[in-house]
C-alpha atoms as a PDB file:
ATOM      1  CA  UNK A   1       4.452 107.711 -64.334  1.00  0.00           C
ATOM      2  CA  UNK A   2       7.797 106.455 -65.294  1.00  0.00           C
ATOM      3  CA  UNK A   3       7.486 103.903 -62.016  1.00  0.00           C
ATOM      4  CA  UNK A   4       4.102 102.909 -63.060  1.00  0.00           C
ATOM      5  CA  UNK A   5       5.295 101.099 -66.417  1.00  0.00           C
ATOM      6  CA  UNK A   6       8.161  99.729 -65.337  1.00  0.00           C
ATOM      7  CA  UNK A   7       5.791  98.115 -62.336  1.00  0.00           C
ATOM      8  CA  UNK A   8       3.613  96.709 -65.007  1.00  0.00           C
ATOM      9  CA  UNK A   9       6.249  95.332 -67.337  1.00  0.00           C
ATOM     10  CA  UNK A  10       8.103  93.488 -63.965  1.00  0.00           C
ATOM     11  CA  UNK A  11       4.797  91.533 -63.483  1.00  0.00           C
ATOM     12  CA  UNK A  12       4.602  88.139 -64.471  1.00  0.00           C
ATOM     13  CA  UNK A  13       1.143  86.709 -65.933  1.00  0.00           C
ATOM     14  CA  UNK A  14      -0.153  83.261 -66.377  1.00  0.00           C
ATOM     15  CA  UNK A  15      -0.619  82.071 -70.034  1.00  0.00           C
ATOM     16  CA  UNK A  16      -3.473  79.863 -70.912  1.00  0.00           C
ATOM     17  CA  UNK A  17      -1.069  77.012 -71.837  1.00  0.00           C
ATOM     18  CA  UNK A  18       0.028  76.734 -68.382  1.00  0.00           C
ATOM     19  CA  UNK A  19      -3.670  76.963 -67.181  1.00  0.00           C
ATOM     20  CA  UNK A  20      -4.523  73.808 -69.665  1.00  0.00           C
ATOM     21  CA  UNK A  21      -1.315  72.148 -68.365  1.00  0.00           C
ATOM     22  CA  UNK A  22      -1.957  72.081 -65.108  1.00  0.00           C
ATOM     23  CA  UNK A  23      -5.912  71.099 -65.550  1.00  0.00           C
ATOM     24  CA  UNK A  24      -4.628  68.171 -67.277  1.00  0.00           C
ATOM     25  CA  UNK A  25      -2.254  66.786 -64.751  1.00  0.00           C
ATOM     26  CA  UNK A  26      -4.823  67.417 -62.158  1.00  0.00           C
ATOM     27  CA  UNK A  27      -7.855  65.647 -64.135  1.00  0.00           C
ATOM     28  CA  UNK A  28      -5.160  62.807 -64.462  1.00  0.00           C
ATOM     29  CA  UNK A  29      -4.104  62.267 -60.700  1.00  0.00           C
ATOM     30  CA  UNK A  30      -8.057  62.628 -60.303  1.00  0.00           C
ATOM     31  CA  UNK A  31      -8.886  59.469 -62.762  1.00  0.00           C
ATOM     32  CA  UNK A  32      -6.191  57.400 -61.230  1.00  0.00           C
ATOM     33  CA  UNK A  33      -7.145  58.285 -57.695  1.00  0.00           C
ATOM     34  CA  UNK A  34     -10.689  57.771 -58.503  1.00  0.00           C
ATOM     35  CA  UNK A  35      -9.880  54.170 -60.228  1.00  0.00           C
ATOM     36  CA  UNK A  36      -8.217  53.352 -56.804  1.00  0.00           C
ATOM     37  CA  UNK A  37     -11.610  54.340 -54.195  1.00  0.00           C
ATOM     38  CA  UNK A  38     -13.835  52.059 -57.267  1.00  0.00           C
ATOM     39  CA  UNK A  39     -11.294  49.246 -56.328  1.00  0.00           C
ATOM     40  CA  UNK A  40     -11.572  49.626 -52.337  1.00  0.00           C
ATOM     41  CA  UNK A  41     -15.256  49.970 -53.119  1.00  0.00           C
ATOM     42  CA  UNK A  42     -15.616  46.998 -54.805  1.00  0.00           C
ATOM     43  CA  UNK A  43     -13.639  45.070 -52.113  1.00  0.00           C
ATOM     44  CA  UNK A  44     -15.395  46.609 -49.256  1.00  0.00           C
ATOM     45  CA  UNK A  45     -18.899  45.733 -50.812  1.00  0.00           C
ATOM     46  CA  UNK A  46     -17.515  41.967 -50.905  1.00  0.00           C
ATOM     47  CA  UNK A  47     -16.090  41.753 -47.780  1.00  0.00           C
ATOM     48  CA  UNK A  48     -19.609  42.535 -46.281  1.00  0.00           C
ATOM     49  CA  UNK A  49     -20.972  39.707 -48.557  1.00  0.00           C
ATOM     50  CA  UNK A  50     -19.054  37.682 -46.951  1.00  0.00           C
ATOM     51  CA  UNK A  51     -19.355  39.044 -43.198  1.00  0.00           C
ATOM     52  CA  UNK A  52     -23.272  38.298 -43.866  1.00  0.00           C
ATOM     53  CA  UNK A  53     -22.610  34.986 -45.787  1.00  0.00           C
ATOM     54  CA  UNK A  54     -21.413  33.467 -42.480  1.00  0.00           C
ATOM     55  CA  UNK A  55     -23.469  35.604 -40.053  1.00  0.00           C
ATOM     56  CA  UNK A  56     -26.506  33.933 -42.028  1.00  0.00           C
ATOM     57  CA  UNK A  57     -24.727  30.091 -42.086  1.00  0.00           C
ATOM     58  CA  UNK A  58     -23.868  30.499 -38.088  1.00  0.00           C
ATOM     59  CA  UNK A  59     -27.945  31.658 -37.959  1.00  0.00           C
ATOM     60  CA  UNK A  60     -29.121  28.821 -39.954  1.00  0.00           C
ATOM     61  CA  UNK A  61     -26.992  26.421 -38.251  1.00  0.00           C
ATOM     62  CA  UNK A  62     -28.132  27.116 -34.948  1.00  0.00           C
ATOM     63  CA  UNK A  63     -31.304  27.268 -36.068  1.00  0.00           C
ATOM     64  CA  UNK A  64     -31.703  23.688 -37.702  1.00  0.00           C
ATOM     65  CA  UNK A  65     -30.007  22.571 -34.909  1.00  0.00           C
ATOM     66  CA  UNK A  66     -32.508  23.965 -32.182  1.00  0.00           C
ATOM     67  CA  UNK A  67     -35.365  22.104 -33.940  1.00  0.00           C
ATOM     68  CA  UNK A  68     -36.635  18.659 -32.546  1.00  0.00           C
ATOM     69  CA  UNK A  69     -35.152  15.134 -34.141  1.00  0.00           C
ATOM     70  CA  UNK A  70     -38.540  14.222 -34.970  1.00  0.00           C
ATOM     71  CA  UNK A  71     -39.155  17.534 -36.853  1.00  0.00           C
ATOM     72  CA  UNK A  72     -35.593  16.770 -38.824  1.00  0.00           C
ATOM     73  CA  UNK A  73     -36.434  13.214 -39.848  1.00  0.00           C
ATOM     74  CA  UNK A  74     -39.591  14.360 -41.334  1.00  0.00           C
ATOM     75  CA  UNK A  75     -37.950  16.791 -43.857  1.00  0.00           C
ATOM     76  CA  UNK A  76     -34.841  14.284 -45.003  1.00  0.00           C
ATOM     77  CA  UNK A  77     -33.483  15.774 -48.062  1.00  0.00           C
ATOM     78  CA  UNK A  78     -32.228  18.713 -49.811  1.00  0.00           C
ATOM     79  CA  UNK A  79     -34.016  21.916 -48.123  1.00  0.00           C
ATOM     80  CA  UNK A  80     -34.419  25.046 -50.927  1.00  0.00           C
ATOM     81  CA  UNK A  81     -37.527  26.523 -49.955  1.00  0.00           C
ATOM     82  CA  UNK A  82     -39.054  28.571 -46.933  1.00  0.00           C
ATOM     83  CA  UNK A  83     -38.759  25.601 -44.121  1.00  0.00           C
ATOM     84  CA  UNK A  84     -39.867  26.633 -40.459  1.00  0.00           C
ATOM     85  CA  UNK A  85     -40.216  30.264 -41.278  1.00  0.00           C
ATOM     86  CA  UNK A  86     -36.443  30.333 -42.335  1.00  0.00           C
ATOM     87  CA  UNK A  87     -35.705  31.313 -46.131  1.00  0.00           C
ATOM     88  CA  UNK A  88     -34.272  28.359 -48.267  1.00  0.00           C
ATOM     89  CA  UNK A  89     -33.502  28.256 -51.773  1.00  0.00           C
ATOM     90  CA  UNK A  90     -31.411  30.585 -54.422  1.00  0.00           C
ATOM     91  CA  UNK A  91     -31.425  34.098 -54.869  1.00  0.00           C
ATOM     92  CA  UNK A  92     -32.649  34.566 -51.418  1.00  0.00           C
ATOM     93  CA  UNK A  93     -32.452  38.623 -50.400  1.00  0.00           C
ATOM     94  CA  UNK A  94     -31.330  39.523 -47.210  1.00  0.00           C
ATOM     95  CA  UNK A  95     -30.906  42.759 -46.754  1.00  0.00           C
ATOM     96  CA  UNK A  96     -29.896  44.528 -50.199  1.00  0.00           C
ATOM     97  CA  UNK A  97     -28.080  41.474 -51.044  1.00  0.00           C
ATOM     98  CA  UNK A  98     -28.954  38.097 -52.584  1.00  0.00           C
ATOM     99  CA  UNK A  99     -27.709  34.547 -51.204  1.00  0.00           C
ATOM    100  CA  UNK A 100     -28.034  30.688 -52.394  1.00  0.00           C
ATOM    101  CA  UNK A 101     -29.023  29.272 -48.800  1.00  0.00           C
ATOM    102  CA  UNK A 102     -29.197  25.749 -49.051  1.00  0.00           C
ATOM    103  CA  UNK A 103     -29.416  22.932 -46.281  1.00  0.00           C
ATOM    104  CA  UNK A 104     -29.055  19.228 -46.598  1.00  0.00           C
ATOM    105  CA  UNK A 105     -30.533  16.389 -44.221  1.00  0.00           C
ATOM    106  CA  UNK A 106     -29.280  13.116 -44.349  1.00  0.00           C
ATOM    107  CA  UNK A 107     -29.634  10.240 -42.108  1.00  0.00           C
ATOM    108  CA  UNK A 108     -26.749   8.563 -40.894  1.00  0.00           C
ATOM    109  CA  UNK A 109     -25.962   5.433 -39.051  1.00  0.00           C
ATOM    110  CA  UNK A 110     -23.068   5.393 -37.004  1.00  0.00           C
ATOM    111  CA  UNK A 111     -21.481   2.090 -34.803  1.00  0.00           C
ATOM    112  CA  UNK A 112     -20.109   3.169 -31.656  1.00  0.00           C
ATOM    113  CA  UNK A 113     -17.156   0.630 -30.562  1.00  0.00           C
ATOM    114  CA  UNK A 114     -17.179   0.454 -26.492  1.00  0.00           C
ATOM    115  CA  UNK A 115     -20.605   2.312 -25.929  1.00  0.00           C
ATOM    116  CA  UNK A 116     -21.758   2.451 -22.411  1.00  0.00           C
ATOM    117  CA  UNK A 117     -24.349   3.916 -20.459  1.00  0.00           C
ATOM    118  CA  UNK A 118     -25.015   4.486 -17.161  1.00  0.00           C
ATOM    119  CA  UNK A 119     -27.880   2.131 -15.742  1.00  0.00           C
ATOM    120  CA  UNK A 120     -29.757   4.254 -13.500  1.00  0.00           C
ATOM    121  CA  UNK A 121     -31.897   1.210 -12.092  1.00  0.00           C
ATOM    122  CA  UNK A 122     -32.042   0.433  -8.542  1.00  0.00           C
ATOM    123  CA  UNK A 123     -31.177  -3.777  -9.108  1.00  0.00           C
ATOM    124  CA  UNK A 124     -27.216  -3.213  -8.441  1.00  0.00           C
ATOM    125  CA  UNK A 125     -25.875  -4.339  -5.585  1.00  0.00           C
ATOM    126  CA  UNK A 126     -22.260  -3.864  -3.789  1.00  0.00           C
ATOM    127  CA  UNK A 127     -20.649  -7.238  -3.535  1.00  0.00           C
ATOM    128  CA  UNK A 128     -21.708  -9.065  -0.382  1.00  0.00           C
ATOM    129  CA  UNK A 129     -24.551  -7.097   0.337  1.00  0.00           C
ATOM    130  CA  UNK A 130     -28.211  -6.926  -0.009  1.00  0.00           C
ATOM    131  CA  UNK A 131     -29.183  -3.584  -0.581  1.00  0.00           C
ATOM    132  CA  UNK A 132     -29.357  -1.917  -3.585  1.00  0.00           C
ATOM    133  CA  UNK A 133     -27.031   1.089  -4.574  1.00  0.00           C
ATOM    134  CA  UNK A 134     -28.455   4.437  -5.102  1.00  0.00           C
ATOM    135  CA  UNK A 135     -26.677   6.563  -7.614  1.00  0.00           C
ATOM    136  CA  UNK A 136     -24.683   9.308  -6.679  1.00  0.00           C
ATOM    137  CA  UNK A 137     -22.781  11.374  -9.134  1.00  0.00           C
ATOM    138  CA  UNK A 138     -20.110  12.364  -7.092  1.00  0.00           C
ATOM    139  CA  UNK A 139     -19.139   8.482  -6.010  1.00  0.00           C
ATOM    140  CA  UNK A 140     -17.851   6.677  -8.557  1.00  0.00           C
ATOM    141  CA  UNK A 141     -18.734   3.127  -6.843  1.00  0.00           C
ATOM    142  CA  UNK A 142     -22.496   3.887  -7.377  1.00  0.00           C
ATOM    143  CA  UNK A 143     -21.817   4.607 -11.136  1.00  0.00           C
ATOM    144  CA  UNK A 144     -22.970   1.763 -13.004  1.00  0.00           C
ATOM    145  CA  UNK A 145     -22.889   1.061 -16.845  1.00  0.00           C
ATOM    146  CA  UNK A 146     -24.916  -1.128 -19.380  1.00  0.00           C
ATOM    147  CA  UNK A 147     -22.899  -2.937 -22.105  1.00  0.00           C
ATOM    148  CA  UNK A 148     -24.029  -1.372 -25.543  1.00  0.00           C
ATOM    149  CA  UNK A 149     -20.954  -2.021 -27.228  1.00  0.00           C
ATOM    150  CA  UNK A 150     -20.741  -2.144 -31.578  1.00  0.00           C
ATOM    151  CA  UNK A 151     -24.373  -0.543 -31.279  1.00  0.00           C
ATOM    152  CA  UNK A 152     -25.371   0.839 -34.633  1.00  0.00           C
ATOM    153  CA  UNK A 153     -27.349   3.856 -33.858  1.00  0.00           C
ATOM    154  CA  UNK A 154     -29.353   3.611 -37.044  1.00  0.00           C
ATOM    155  CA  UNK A 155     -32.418   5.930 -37.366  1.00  0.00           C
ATOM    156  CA  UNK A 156     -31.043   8.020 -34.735  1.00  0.00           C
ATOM    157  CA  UNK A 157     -28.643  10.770 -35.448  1.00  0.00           C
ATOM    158  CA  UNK A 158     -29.089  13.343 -38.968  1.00  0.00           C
ATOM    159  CA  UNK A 159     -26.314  14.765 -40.555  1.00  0.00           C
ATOM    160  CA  UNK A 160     -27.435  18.331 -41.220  1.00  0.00           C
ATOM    161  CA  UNK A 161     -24.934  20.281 -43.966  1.00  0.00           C
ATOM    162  CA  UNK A 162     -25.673  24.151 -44.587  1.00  0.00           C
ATOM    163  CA  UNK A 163     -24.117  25.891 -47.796  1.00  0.00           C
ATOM    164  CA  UNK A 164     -24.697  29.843 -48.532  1.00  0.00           C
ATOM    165  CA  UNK A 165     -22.939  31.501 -51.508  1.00  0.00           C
ATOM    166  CA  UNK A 166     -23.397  34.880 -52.179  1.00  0.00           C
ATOM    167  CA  UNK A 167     -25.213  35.474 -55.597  1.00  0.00           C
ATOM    168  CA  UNK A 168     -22.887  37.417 -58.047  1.00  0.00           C
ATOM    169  CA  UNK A 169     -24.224  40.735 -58.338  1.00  0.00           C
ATOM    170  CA  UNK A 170     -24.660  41.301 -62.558  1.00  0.00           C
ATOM    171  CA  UNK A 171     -22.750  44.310 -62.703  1.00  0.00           C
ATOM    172  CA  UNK A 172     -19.830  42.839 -60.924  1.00  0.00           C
ATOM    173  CA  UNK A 173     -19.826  39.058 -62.358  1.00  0.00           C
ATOM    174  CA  UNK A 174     -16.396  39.008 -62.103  1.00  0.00           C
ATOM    175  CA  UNK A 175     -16.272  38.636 -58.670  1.00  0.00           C
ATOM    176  CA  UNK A 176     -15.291  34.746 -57.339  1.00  0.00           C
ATOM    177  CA  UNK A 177     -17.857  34.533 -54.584  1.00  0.00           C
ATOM    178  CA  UNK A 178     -17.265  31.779 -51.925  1.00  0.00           C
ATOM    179  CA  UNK A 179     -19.549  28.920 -50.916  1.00  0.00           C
ATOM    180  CA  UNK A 180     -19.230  28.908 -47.152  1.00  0.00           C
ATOM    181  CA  UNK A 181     -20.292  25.008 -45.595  1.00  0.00           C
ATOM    182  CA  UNK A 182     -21.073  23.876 -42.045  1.00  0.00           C
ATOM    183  CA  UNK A 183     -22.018  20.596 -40.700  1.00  0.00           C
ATOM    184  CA  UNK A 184     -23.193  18.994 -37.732  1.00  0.00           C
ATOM    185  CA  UNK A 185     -25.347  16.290 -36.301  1.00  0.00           C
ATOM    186  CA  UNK A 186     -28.095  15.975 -34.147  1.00  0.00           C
ATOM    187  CA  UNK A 187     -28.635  12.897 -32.353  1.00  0.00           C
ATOM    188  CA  UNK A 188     -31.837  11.408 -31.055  1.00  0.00           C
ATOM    189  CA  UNK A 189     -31.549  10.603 -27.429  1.00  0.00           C
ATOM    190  CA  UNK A 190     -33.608   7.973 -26.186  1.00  0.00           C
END
């Protein structure tokens, strides 16, 4: 018996204080911790806004710029509505997110300086002869040009400018979303 109390008395027990302690350190490395995924969160869910932001401009871009000259011209202006099938306008959901998709089509005149263009016609001749050249691409001395220089090509090209912001989701209106812009022309080639 004598062994058995001097066993008990040698063993150490944890207190409740220590137990309440150590819950509170823990439930405080847990808050910051958790603070620090929210943040990663928050900048993961933006990144992808902004993945898809230009995914949908690069889409939109090659789109408009796939459609005919004479479809274009017809639609000059400020496009914010369905055009073509293709979504226009603000708060425009793709996917679970929302986007201001927004394309502009201008016509623009443009003066080339030193224009030429090869003249495929059959009435050039080689000097001292009396047959007409055929063109061949691969000889040069069959290339022949027609003098269009300081042509303004008016009516024929459209400047066509693309902007898509990501909306700013309510919750999260802190967030400084990007406007993400793309331009190029098309050129009507007659």
């Amino acid at each position: 018996m004598k062994n058995l109390k001097s066993f008990s008395k040698s063993k150490k027990a944890v207190t409740l204080i220590e137990i309440l302690i150590a819950f509170i350190i823990l439930s405080v490395a847990a808050i910051g911790a958790s603070g620090i995924i929210s943040q990663g969160h928050k900048a993961t869910g933006q990144d992808s806004r902004r993945g898809e932001a230009l995914q949908i401009l690069v889409d939109t871009m090659n789109y408009l710029s796939s459609l005919k000259f004479d479809t274009l011209n017809s639609n000059i202006g400020s496009i914010n509505r369905p055009f073509n099938g293709v979504k226009f306008g603000n708060e425009v959901a793709v996917g679970k997110n929302k986007y201001n998709i927004i394309a502009d089509l201008q016509m623009v005149s443009v003066t080339i300086k030193d224009l030429k263009e090869l003249d495929f016609t059959k009435e050039h001749f080689r000097i001292g002869e009396q047959t007409p050249v055929d063109y061949d691409s691969s000889k040069p001395e069959t290339w022949f040009f027609k003098d269009r220089s300081n042509e303004t090509l008016s009516n024929k090209i459209i400047k066509i400018k693309v902007s898509v912001t990501p909306t700013k989701i309510k919750e999260k209106a802190n967030l400084n979303e990007r406007t993400y812009e793309a331009i190029t022309f098309v050129c009507k080639m007659d």
